[in-house]
C-alpha atoms as a PDB file:
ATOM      1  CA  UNK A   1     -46.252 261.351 180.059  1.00  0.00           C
ATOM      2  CA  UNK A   2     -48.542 260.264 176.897  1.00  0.00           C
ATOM      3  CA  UNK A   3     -52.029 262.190 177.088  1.00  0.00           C
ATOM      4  CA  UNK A   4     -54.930 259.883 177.396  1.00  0.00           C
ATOM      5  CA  UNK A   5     -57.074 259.323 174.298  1.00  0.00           C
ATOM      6  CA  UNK A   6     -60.142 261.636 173.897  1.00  0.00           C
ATOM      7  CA  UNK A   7     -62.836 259.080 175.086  1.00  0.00           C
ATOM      8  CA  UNK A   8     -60.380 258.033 178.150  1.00  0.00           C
ATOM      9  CA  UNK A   9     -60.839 261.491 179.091  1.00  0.00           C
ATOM     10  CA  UNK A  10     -64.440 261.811 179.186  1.00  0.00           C
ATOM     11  CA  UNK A  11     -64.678 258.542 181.303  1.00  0.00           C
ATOM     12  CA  UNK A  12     -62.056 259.862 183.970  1.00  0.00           C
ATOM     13  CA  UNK A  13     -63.695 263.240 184.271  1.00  0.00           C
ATOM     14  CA  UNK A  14     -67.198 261.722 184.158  1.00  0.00           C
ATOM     15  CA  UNK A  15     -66.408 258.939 187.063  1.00  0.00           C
ATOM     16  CA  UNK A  16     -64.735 261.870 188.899  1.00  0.00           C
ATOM     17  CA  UNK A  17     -68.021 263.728 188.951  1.00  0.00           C
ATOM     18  CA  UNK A  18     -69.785 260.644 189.960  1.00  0.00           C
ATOM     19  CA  UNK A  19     -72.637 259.804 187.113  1.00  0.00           C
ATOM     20  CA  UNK A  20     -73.994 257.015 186.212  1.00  0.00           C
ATOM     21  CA  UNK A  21     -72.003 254.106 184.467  1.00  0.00           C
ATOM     22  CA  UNK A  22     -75.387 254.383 181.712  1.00  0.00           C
ATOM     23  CA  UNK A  23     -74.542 258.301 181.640  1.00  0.00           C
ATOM     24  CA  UNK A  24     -70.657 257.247 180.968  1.00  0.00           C
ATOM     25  CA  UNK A  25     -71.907 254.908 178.258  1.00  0.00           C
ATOM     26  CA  UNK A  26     -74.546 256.709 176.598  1.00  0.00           C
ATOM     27  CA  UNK A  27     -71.969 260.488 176.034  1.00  0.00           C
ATOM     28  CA  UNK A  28     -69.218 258.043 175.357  1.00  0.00           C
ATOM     29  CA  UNK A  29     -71.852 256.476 172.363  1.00  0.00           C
ATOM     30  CA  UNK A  30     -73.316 260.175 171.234  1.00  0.00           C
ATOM     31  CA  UNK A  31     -69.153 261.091 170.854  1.00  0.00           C
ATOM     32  CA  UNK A  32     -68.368 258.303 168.934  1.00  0.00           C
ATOM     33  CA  UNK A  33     -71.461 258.877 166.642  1.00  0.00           C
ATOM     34  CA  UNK A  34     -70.281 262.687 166.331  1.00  0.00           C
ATOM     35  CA  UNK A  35     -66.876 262.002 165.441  1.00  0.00           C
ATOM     36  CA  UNK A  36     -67.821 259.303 163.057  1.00  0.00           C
ATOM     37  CA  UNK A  37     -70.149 261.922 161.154  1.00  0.00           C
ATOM     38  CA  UNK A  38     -67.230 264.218 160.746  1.00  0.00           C
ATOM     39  CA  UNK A  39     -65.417 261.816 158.956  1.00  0.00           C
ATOM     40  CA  UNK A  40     -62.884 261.141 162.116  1.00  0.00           C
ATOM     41  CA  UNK A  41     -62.060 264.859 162.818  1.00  0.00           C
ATOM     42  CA  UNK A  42     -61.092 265.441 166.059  1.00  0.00           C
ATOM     43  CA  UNK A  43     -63.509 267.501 167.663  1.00  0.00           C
ATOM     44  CA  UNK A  44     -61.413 270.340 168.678  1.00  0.00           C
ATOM     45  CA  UNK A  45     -61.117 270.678 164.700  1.00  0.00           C
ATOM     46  CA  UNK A  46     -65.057 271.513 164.586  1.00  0.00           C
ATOM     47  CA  UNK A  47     -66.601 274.907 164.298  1.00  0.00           C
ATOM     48  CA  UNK A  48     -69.458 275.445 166.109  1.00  0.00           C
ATOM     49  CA  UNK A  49     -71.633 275.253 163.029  1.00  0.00           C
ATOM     50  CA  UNK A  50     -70.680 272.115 162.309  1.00  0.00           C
ATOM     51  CA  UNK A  51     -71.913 271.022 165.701  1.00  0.00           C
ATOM     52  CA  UNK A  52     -75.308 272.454 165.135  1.00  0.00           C
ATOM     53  CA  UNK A  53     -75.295 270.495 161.784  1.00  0.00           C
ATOM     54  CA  UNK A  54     -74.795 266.972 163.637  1.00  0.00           C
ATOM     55  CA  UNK A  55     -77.728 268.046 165.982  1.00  0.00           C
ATOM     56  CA  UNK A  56     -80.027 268.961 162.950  1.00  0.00           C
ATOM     57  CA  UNK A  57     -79.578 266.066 161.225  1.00  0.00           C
ATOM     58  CA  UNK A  58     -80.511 263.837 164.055  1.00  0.00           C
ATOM     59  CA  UNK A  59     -83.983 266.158 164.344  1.00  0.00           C
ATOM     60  CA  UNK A  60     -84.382 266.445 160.340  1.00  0.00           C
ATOM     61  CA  UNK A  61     -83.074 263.480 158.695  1.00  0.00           C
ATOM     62  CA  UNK A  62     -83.213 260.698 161.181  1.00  0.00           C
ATOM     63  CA  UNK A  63     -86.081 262.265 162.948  1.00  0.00           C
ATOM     64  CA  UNK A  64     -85.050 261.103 166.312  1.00  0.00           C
ATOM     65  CA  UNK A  65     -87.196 261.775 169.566  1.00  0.00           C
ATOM     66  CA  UNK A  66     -86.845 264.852 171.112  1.00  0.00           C
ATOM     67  CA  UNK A  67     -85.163 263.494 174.661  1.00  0.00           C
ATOM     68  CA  UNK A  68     -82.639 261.744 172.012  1.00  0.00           C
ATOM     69  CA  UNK A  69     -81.727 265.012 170.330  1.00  0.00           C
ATOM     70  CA  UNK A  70     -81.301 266.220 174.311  1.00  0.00           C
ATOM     71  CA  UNK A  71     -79.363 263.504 175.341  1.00  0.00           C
ATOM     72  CA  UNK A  72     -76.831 263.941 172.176  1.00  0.00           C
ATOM     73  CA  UNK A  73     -76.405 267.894 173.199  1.00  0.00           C
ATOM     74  CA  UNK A  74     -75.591 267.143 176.760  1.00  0.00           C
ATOM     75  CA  UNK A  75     -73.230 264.880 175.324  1.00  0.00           C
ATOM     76  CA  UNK A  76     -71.620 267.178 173.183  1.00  0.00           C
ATOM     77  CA  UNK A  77     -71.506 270.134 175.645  1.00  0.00           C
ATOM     78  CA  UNK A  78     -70.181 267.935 178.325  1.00  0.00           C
ATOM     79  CA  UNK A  79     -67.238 267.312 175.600  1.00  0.00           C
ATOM     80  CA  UNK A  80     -66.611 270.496 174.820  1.00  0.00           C
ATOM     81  CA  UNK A  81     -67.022 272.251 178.194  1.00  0.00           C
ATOM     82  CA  UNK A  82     -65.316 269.871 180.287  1.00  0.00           C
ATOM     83  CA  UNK A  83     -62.808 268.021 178.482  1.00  0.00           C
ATOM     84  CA  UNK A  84     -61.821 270.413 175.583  1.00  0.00           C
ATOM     85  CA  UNK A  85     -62.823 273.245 177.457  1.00  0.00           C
ATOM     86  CA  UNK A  86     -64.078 275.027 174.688  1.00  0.00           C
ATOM     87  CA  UNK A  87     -67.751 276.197 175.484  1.00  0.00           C
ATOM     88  CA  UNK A  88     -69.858 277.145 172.263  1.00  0.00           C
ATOM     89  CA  UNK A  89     -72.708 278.981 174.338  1.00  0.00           C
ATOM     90  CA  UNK A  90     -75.616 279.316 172.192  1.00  0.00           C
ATOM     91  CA  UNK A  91     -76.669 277.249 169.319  1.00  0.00           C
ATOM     92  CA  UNK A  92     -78.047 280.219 167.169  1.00  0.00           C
ATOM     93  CA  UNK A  93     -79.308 277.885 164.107  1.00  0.00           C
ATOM     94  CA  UNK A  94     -80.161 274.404 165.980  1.00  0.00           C
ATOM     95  CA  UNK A  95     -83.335 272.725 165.236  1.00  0.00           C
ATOM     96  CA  UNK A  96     -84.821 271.548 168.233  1.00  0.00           C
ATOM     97  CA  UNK A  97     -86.650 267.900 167.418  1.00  0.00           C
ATOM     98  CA  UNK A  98     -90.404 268.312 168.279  1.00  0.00           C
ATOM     99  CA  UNK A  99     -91.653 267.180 171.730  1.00  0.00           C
ATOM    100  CA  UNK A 100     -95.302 265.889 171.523  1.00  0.00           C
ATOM    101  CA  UNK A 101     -97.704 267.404 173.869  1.00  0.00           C
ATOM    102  CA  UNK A 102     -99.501 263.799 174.904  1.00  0.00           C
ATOM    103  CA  UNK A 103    -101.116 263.507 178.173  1.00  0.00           C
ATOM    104  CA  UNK A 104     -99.832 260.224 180.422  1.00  0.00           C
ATOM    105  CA  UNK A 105    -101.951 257.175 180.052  1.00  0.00           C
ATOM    106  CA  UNK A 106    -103.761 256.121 183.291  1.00  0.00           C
ATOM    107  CA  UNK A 107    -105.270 252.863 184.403  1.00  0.00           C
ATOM    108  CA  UNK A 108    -108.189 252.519 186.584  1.00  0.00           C
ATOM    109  CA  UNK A 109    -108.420 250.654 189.837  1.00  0.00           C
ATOM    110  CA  UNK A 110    -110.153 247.930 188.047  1.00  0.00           C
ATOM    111  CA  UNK A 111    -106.902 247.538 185.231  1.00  0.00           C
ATOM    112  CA  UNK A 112    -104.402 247.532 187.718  1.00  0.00           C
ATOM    113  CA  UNK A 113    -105.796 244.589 189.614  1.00  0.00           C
ATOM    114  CA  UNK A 114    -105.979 242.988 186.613  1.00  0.00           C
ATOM    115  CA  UNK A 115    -102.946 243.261 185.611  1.00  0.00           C
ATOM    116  CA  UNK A 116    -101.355 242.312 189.358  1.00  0.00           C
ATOM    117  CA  UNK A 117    -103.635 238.821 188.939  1.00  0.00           C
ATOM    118  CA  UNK A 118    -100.866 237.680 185.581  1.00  0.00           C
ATOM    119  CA  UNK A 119     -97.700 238.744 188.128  1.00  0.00           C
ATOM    120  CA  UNK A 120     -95.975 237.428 190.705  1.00  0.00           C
ATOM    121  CA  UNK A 121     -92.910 236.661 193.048  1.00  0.00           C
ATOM    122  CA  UNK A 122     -90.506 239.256 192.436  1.00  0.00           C
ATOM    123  CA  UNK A 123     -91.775 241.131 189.809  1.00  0.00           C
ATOM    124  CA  UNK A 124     -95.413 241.208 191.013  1.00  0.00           C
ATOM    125  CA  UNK A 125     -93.506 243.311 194.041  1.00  0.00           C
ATOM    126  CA  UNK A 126     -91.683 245.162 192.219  1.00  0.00           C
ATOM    127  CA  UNK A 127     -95.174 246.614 190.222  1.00  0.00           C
ATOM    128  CA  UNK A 128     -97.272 246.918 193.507  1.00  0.00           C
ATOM    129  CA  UNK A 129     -94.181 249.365 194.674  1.00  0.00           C
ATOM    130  CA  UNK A 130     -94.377 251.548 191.437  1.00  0.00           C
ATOM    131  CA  UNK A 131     -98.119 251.396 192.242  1.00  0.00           C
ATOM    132  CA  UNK A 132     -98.036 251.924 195.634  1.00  0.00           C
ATOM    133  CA  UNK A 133     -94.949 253.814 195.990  1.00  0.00           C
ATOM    134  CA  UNK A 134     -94.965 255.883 192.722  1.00  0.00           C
ATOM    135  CA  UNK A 135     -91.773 254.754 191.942  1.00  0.00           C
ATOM    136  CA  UNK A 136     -89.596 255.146 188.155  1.00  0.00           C
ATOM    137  CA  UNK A 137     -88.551 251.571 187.555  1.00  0.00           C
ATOM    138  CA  UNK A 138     -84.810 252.599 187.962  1.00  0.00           C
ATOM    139  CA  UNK A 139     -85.964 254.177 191.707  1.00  0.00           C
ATOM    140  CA  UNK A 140     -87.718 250.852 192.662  1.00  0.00           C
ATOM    141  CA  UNK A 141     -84.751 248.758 191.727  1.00  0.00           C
ATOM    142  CA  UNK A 142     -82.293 250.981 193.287  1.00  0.00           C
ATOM    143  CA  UNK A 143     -83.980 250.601 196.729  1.00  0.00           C
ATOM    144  CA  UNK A 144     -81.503 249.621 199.289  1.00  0.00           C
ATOM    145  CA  UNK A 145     -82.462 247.481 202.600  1.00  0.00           C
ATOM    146  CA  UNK A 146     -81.738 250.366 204.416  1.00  0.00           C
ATOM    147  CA  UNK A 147     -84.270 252.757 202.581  1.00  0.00           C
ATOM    148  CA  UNK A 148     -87.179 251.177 204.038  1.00  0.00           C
ATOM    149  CA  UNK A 149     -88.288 252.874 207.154  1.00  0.00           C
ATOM    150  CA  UNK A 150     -90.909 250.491 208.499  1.00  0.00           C
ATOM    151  CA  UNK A 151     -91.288 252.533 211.879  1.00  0.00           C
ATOM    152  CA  UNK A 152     -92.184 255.502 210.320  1.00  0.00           C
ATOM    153  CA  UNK A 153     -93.936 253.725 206.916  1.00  0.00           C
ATOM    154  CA  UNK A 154     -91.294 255.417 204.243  1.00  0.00           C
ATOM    155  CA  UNK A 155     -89.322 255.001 201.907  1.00  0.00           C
ATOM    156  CA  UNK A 156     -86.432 257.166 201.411  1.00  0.00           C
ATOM    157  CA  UNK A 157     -85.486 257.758 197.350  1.00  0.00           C
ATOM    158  CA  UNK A 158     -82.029 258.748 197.206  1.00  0.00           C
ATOM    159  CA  UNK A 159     -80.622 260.079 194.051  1.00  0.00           C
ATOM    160  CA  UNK A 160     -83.559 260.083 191.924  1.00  0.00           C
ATOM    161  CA  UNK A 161     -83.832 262.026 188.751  1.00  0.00           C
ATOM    162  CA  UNK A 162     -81.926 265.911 189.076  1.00  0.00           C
ATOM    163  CA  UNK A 163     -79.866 263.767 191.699  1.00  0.00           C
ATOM    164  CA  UNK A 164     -82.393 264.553 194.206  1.00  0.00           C
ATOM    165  CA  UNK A 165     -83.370 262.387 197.503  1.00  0.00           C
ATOM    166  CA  UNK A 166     -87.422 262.483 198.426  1.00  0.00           C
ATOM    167  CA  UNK A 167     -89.748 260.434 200.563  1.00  0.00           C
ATOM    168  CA  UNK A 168     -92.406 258.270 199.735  1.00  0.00           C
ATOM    169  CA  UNK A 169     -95.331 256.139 200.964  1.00  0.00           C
ATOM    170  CA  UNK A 170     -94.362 252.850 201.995  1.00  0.00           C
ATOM    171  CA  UNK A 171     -97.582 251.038 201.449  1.00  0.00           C
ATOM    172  CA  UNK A 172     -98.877 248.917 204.510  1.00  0.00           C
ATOM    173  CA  UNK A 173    -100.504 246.418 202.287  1.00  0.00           C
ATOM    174  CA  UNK A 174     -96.581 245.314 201.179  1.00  0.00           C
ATOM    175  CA  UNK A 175     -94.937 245.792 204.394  1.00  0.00           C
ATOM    176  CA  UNK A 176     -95.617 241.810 205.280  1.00  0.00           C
ATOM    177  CA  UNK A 177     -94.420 240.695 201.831  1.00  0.00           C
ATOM    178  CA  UNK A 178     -91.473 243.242 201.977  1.00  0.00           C
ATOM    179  CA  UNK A 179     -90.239 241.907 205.536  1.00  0.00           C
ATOM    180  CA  UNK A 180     -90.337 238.435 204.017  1.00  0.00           C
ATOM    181  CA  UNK A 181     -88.368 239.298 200.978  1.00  0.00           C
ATOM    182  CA  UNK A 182     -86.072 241.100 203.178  1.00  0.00           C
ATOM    183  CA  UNK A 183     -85.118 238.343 204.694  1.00  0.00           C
ATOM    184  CA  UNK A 184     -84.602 235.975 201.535  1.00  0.00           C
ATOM    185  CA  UNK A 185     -82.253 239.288 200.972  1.00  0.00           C
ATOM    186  CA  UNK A 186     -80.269 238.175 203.843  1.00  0.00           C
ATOM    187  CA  UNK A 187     -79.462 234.498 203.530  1.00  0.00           C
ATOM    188  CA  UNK A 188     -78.517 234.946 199.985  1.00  0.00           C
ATOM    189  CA  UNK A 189     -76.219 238.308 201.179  1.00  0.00           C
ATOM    190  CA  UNK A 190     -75.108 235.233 204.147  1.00  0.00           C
ATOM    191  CA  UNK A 191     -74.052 233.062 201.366  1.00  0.00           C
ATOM    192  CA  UNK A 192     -72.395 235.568 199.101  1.00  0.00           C
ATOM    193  CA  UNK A 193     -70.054 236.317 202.276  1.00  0.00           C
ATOM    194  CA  UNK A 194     -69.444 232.952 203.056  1.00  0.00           C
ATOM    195  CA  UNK A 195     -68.110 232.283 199.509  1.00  0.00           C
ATOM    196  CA  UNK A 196     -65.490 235.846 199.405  1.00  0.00           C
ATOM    197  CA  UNK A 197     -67.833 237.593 197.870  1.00  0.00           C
ATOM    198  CA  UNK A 198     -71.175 240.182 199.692  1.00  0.00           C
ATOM    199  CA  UNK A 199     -69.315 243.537 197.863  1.00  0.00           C
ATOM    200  CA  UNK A 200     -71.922 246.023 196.664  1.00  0.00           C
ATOM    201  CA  UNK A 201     -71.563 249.160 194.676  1.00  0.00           C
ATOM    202  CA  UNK A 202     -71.699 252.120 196.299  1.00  0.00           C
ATOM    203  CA  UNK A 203     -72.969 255.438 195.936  1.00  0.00           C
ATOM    204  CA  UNK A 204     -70.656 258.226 194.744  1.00  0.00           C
ATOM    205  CA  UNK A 205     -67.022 258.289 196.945  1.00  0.00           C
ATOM    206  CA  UNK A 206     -68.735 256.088 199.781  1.00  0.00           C
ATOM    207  CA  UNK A 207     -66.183 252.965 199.428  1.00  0.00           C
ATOM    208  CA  UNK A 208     -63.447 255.452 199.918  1.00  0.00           C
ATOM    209  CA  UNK A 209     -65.081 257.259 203.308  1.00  0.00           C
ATOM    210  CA  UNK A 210     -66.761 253.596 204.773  1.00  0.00           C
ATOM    211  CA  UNK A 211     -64.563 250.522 203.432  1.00  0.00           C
ATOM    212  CA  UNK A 212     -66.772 247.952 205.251  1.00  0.00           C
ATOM    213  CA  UNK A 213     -69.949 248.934 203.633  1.00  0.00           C
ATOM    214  CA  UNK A 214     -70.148 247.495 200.631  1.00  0.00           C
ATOM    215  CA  UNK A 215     -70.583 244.228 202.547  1.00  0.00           C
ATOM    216  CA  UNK A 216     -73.375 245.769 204.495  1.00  0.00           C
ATOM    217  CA  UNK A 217     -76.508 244.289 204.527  1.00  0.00           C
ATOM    218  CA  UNK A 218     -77.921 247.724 204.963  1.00  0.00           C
ATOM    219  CA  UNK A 219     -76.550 249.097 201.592  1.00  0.00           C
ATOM    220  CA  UNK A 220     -77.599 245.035 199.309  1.00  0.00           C
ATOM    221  CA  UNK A 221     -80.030 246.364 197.087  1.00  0.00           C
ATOM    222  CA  UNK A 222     -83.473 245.281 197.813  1.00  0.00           C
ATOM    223  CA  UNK A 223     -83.791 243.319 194.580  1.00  0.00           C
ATOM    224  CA  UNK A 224     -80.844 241.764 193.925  1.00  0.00           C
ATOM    225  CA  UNK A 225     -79.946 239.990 190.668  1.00  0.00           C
ATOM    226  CA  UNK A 226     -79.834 236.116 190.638  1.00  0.00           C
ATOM    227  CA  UNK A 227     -75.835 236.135 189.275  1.00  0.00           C
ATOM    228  CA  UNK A 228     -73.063 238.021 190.138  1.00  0.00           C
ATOM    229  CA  UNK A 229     -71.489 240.223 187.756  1.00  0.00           C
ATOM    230  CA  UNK A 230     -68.049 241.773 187.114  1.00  0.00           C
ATOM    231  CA  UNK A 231     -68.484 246.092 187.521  1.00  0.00           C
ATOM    232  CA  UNK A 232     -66.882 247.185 184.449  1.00  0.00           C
ATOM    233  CA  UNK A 233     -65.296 250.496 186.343  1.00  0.00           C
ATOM    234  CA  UNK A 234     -64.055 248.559 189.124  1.00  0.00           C
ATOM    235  CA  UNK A 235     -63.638 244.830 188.013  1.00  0.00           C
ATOM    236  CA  UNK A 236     -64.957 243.541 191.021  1.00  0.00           C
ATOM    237  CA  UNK A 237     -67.600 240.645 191.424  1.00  0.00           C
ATOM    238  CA  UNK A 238     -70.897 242.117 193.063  1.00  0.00           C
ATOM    239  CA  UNK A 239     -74.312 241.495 192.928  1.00  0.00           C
ATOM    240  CA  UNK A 240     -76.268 244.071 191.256  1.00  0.00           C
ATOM    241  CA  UNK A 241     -79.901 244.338 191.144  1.00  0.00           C
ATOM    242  CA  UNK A 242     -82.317 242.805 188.510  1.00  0.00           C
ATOM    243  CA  UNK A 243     -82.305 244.347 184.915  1.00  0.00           C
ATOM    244  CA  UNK A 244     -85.260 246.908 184.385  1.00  0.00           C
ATOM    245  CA  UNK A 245     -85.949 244.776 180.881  1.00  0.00           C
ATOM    246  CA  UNK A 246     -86.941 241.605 183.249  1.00  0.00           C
ATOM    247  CA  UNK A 247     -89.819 244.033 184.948  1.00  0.00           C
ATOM    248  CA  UNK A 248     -90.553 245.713 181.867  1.00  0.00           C
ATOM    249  CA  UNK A 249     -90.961 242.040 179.970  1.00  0.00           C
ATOM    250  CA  UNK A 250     -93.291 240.677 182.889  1.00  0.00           C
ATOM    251  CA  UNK A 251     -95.273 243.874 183.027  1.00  0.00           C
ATOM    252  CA  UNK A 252     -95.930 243.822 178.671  1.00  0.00           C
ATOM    253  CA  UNK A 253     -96.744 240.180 179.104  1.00  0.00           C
ATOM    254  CA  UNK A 254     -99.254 240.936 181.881  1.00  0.00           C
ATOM    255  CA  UNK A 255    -100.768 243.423 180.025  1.00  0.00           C
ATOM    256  CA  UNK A 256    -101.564 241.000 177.403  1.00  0.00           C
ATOM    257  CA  UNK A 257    -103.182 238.248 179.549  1.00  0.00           C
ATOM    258  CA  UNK A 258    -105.214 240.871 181.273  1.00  0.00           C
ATOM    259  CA  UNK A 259    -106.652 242.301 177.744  1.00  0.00           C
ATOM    260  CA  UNK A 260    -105.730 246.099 178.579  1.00  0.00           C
ATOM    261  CA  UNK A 261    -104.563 247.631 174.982  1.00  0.00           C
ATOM    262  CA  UNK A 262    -103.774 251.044 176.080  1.00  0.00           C
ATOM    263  CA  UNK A 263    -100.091 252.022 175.521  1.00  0.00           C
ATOM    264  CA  UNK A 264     -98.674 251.604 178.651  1.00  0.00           C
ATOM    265  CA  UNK A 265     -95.621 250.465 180.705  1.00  0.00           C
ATOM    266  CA  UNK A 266     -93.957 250.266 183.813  1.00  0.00           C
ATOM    267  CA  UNK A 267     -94.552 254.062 183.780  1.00  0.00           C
ATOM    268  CA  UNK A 268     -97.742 253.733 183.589  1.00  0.00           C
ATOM    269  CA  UNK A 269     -97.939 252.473 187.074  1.00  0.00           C
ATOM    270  CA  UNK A 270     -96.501 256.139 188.233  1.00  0.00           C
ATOM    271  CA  UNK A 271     -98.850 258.095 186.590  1.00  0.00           C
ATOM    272  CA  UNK A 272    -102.077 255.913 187.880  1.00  0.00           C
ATOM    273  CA  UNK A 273    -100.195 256.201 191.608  1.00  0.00           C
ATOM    274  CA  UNK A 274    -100.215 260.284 190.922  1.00  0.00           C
ATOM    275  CA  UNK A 275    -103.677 260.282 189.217  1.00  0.00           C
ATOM    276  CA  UNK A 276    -105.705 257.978 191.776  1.00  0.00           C
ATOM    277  CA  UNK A 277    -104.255 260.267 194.841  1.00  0.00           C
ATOM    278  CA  UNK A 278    -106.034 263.432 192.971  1.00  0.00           C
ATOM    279  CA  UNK A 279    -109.096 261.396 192.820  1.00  0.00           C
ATOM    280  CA  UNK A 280    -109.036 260.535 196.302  1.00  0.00           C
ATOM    281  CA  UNK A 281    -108.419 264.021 197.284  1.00  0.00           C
ATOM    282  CA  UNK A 282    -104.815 264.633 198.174  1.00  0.00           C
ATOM    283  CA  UNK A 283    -103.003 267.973 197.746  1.00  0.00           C
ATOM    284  CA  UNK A 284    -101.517 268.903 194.584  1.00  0.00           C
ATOM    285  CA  UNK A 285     -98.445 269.759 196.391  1.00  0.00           C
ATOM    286  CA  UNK A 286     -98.570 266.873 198.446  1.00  0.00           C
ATOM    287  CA  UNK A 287     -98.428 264.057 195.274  1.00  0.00           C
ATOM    288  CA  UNK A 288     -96.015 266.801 193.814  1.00  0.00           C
ATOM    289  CA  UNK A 289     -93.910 265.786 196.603  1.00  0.00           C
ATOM    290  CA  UNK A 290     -94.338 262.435 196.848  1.00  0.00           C
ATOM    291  CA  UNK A 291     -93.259 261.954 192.944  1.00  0.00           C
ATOM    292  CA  UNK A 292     -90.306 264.629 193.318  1.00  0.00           C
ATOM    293  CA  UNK A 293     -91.468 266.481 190.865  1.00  0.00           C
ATOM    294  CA  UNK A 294     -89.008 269.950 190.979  1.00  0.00           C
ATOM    295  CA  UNK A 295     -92.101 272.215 188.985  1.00  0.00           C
ATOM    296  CA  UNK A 296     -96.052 272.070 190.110  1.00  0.00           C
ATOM    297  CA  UNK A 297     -96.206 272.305 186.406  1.00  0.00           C
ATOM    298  CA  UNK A 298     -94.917 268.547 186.047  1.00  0.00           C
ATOM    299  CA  UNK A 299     -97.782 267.570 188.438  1.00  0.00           C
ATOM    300  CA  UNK A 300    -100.424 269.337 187.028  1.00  0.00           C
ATOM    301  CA  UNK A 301    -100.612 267.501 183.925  1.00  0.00           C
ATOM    302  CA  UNK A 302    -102.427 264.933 186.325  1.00  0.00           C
ATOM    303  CA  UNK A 303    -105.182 267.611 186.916  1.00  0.00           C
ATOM    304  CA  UNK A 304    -105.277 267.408 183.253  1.00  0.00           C
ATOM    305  CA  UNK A 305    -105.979 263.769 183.285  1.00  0.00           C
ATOM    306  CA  UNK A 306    -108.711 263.957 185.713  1.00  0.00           C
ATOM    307  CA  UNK A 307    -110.636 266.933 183.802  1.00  0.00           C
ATOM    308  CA  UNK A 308    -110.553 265.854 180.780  1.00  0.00           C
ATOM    309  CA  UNK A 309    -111.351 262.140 181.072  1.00  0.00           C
ATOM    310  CA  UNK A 310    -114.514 260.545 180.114  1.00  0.00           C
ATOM    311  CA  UNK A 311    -116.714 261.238 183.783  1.00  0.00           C
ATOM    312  CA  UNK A 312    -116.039 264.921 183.182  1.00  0.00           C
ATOM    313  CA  UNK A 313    -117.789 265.812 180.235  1.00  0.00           C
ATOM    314  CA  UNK A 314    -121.452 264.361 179.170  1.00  0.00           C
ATOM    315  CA  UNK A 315    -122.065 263.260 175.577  1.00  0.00           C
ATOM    316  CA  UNK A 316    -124.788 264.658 173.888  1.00  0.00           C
ATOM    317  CA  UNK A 317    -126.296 261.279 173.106  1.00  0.00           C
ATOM    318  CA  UNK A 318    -126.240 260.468 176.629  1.00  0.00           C
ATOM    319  CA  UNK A 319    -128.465 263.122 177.323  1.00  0.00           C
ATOM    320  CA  UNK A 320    -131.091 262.721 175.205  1.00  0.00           C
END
């Protein structure tokens, strides 16, 4: 029996371990890139210094970011460990890209409601949750029907970044509008059905174990997109949920209309949720739960917000 190619390899080995089809895409990318600068060697040709000098030169001569630079390595030791099984361990002579040490940018009370006034429908929802919720934009639009916990005002976060579950505040403010939208959730899931179509993707090895629930309303995600769309590792028809770039699009226009010219973004919306519960005198380890932050240290940076914004410190000129 032939071998699969090298890249056919990596996608088998990364769908058996159950990541993300944008985790498939982007190693699957950062090989190509490698191979390409080694003039089309195959990498089990390369020594390990010629690894480190692929990794330098996206930190010295492209000057990429230094999550890039990350994202690359994982790449490459995900190759080489798993798939070539040749570890190389330490990287004695790698360059590391520089991470900037920048505090998060915060809104105020005042911005945010500003900003809400140029949203609405969907996406206007969708904001109030990363508010409200402190929510990434890929959590929020993950949400399943079944996540929301209206008896016991939660939301459950399942898989969120370090493939860890939390829970989180599920504002009461949104609970009306959310039971609404829920149910514009279910006609259109009632229509999908009654055409041969209602399939969902699932979680990990869940079609295997459950068959039926991909045509669950429980397991529809929460914001669903307005088209179907053909899974590219399954080749089904399902309805996945709305592209982050429609939020993040809404959000920069909004932004705009409202006159705020801090650099912000959907983000944004997470830190101010973290920040604003410090104000209002919740528990470090409390928001440090709530955000799933794995290290206090992550959550303190909001600490640093608070301290060293402008109400903390007088100005000589206003003291005079």
């Amino acid at each position: 029996m032939k071998k699969p190619k090298l890249l056919e390899q990596v996608r088998t080995e990364i769908r058996r371990r159950n990541y993300s089809y944008k985790t498939e895409t982007a190693y699957t990318n950062w090989i190509k890139r490698f191979i390409k600068f080694h003039d089309f060697r195959h990498p089990d040709k390369l020594a390990k210094s010629e690894i480190v000098d692929y990794l330098n030169y996206l930190a010295n001569d492209i000057n990429v970011a230094a999550s890039t630079q990350n994202q690359a390595l994982c790449a490459l030791v995900f190759l080489y460990e798993h798939i070539l099984e040749q570890p190389f361990g330490t990287l004695d002579d790698l360059k590391r890209a520089k991470k900037p040490k920048r505090l998060p940018v915060v809104l105020s009370k005042n911005e945010i409601a500003r900003v809400l006034q140029h949203l609405s429908g969907v996406k206007k929802l969708v904001v109030q949750l990363l508010y409200g919720s402190g929510f990434r934009i890929s959590e929020a639009l993950r949400l399943r029907v079944h996540d929301l916990d209206f008896e016991y005002q939660q939301i459950n976060v399942r898989n969120s970044k370090g493939l860890r579950d939390r829970v989180t505040i599920l504002p009461e403010r949104l609970q009306p509008l959310l039971k609404t939208h829920i149910q514009k959730v279910r006609n259109l899931h009632a229509k999908d059905l009654n055409k041969g179509y209602g399939s969902v993707v699932l979680p990990k090895a869940l079609r295997r174990k459950y068959p039926n629930a991909e045509t669950e309303l429980g397991w529809q995600y929460i914001f669903p997109s307005k088209t179907r769309a053909k899974d590219p590792r399954s080749g089904k028809w399902q309805r996945y949920h709305i592209s982050g770039s429609t939020i993040q699009k809404a959000v920069k226009e909004a932004f705009h209309k409202a006159q705020i010219n801090k650099k912000a973004s959907c983000h944004t919306f997470r830190h101010s949720f973290a920040t604003h519960l410090l104000q209002n005198g919740y528990d470090i380890r409390t928001v440090q739960e709530l955000l799933g932050h794995k290290n206090l240290k992550t959550t303190m940076v909001y600490t640093h917000v608070i301290n060293k914004g402008g109400n903390y410190i007088k100005s000589p000129v206003d003291v005079l």
